[in-house]
Protein backbone atom coordinates (compact mmCIF):
# COMPACT_ATOMS: atom_id res chain seq x y z
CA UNK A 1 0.00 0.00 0.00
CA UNK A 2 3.00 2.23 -0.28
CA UNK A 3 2.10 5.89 -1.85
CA UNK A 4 -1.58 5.12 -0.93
CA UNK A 5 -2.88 8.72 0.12
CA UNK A 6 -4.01 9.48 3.82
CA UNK A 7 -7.32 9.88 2.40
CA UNK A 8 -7.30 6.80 0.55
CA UNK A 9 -5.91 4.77 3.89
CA UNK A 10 -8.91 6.10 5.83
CA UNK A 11 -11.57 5.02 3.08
CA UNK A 12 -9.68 1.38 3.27
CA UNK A 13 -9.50 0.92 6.68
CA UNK A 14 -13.27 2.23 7.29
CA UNK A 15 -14.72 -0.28 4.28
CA UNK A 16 -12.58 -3.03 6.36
CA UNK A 17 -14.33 -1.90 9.67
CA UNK A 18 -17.46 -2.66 7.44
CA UNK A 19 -16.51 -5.50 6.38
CA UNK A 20 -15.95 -6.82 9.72
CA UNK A 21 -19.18 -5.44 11.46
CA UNK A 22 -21.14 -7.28 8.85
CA UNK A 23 -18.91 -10.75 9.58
CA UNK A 24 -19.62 -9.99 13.34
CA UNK A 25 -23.19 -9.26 12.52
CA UNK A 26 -23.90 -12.58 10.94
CA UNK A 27 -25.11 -15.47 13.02
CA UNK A 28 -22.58 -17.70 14.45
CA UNK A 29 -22.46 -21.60 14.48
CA UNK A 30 -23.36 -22.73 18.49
CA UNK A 31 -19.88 -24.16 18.67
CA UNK A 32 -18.22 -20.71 18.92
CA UNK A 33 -19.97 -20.07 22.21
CA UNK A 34 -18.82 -23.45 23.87
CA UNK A 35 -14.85 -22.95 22.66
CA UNK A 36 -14.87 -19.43 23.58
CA UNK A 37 -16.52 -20.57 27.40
CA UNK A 38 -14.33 -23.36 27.03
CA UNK A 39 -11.19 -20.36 26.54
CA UNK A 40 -12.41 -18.51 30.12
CA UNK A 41 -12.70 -21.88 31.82
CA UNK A 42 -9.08 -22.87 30.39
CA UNK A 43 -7.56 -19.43 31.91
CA UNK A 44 -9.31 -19.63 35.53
CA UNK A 45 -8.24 -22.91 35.90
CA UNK A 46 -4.82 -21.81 35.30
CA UNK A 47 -4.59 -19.12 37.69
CA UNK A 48 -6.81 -20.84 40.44
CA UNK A 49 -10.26 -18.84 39.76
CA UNK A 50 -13.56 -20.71 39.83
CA UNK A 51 -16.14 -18.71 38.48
CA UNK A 52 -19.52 -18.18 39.30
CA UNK A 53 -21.18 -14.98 38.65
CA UNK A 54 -24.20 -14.85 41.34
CA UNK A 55 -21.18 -14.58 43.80
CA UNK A 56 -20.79 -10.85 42.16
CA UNK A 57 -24.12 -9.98 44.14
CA UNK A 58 -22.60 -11.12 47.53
CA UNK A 59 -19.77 -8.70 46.51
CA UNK A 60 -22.26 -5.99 45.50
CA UNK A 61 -23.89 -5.99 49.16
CA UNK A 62 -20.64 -6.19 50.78
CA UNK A 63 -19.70 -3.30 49.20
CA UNK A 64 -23.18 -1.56 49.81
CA UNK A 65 -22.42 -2.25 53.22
CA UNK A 66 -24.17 -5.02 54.32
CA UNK A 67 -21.83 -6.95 56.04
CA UNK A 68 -22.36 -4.44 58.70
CA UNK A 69 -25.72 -5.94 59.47
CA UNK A 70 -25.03 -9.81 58.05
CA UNK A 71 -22.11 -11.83 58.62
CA UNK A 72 -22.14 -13.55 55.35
CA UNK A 73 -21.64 -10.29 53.39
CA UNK A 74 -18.47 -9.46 55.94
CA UNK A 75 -15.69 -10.45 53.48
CA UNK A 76 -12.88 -9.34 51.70
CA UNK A 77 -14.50 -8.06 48.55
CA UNK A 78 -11.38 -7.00 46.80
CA UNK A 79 -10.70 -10.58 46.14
CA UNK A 80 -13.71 -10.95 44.13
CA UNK A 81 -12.54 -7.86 41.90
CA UNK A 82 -11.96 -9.84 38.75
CA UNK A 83 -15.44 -11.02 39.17
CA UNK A 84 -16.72 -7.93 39.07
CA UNK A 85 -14.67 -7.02 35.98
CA UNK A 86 -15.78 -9.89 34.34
CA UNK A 87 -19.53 -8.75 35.31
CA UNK A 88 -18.93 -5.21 33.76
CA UNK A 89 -17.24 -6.39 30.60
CA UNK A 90 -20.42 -8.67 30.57
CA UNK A 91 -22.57 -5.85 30.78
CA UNK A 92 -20.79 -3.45 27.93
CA UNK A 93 -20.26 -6.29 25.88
CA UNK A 94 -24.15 -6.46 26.34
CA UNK A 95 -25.05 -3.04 25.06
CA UNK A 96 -22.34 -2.79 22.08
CA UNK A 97 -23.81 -6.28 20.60
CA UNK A 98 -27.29 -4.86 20.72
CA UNK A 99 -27.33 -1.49 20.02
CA UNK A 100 -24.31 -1.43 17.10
CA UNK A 101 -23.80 -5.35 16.10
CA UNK A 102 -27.64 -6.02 16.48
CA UNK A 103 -28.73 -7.89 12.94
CA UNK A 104 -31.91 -7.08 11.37
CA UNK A 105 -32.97 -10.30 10.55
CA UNK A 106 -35.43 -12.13 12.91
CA UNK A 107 -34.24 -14.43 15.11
CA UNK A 108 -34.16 -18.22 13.44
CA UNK A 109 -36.12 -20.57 15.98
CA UNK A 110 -36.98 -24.15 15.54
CA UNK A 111 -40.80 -24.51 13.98
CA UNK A 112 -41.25 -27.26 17.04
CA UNK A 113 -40.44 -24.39 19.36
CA UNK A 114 -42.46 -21.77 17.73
CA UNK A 115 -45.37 -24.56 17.83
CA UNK A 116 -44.41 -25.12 21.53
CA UNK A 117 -44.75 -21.37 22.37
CA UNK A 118 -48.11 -21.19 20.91
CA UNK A 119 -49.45 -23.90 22.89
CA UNK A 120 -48.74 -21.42 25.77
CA UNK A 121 -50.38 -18.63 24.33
CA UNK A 122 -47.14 -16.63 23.19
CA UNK A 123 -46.72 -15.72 19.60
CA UNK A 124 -43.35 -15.79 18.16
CA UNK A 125 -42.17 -12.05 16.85
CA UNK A 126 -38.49 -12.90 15.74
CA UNK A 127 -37.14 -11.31 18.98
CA UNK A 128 -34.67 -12.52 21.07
CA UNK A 129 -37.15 -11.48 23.88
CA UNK A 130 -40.76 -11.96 22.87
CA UNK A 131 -42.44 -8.59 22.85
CA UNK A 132 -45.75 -10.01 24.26
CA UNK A 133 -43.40 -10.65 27.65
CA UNK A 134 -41.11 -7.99 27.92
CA UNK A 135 -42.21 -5.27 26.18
CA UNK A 136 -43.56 -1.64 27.97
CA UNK A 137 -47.12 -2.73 26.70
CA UNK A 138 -46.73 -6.14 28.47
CA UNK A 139 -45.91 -4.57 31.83
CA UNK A 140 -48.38 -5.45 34.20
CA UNK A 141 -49.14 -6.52 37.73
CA UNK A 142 -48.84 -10.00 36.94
CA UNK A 143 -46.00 -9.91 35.30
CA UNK A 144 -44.08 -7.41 37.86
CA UNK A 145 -45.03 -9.91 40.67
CA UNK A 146 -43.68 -13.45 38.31
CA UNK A 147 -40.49 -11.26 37.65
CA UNK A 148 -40.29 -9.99 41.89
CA UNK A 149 -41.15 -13.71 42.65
CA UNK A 150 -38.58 -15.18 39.90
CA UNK A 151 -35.66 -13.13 41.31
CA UNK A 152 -36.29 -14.07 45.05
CA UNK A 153 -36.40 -17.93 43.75
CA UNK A 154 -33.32 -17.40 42.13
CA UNK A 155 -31.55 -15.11 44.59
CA UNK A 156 -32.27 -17.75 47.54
CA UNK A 157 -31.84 -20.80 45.09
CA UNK A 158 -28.05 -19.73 44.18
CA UNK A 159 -27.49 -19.28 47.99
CA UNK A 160 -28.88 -22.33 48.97
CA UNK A 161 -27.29 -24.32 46.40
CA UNK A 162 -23.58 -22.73 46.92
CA UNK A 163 -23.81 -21.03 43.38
CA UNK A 164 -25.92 -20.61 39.89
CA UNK A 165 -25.64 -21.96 36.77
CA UNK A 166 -22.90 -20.72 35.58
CA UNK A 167 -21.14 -21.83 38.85
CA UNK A 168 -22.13 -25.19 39.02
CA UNK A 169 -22.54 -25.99 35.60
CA UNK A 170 -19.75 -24.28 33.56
CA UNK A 171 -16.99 -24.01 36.75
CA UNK A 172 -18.22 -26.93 39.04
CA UNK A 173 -18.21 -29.53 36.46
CA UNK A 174 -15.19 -28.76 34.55
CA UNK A 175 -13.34 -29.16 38.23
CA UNK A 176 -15.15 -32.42 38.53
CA UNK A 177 -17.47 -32.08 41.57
CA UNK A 178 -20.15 -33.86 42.73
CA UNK A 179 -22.26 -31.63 44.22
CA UNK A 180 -22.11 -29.42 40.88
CA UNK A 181 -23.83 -32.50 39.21
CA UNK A 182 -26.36 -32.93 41.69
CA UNK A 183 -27.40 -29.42 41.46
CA UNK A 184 -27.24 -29.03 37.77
CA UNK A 185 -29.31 -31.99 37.26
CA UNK A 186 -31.68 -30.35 40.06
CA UNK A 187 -31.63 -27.28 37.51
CA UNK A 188 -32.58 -29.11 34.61
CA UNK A 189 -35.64 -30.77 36.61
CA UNK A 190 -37.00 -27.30 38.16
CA UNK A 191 -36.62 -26.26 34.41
CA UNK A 192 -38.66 -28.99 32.94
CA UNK A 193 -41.27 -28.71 35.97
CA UNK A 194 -41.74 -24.87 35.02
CA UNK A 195 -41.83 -25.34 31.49
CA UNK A 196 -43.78 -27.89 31.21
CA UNK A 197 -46.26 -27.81 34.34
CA UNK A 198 -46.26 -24.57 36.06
CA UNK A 199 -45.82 -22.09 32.67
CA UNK A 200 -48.93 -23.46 31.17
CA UNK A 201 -50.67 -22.99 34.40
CA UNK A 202 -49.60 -19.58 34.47
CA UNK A 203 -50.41 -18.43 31.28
């Protein structure tokens, strides 16, 4: 590219930037999400993390203050700071894929799970998170109270059970423990008992 004007390097490296938005942009075979979990599991191991991220709330009260009032929250929190890190990076990673790397085609679900979601009275819109749920419009006393009721379940279910699913599942099994199986198969049964008794009952 030698003698290439300034101008000219600009216009290249901005149709490259393109180039690789739309790449980024394009749905990605499942695989890419287990090697790239498999990557963070692969580097905690190394340096002796385990990872769980429902342990970043315990650090969240702790620094709020709480463990003024509870013992459990009375901890060192700054050893829990790559945690938090990891939660933040979670986050902004969050907000550039949907507001700049968002694709405007509609989401491609299975025709048995479109069939299945009917059955329970929610149509399928293409979104990632069905508008008929989560939308403004849908906001209503019902669903305010399954969402307060749903985040005490799992708040008290990932103390109870010594992490979430992430913890147990992802970090718990790949360190070979028992009590990681037991729970995750535990997860798997609450999740076919909602699904597939308590949902329709709801809805």
């Amino acid at each position: 590219m030698g003698g290439t004007s300034p101008t000219g390097l600009i216009i290249y490296y901005f149709a490259k930037t393109q180039q690789m938005l739309e790449i980024i942009k394009q749905p990605w075979p499942w695989y890419v999400s287990g090697a790239a979990i498999a990557g963070v599991m692969i580097a905690l191991l190394y340096y002796g993390r385990s990872f769980g991220f429902s342990s970043n709330l315990r650090t969240i009260c702790t620094l709020a203050g709480a463990g003024k009032r509870v013992p459990f929250f009375d901890f060192d929190w700054k050893t829990q700071k790559w945690n938090l890190f990891f939660l933040i990076g979670s986050v902004i990673g969050g907000i550039i894929a949907g507001m700049w790397l968002k694709s405007d085609q509609p989401m491609q679900l299975a025709s048995k799970t479109i069939q299945d979601l009917k059955t329970l009275g929610i149509d399928f819109d293409g979104r990632l998170e069905p508008g008929q749920l989560f939308s403004i419009h849908a906001l209503s006393l019902k669903n305010v109270a399954l969402m307060l009721v749903g985040g005490v379940l799992v708040g008290f279910g990932s103390r109870y059970a010594g992490g979430c699913t992430s913890g147990h599942a992802i970090s718990g099994l790949s360190n070979l423990q028992l009590p990681s199986l037991v729970a995750v198969i535990g997860f798997f049964i609450g999740g076919l008992f909602m699904t597939h008794i308590l949902f329709p009952l709801i809805f």
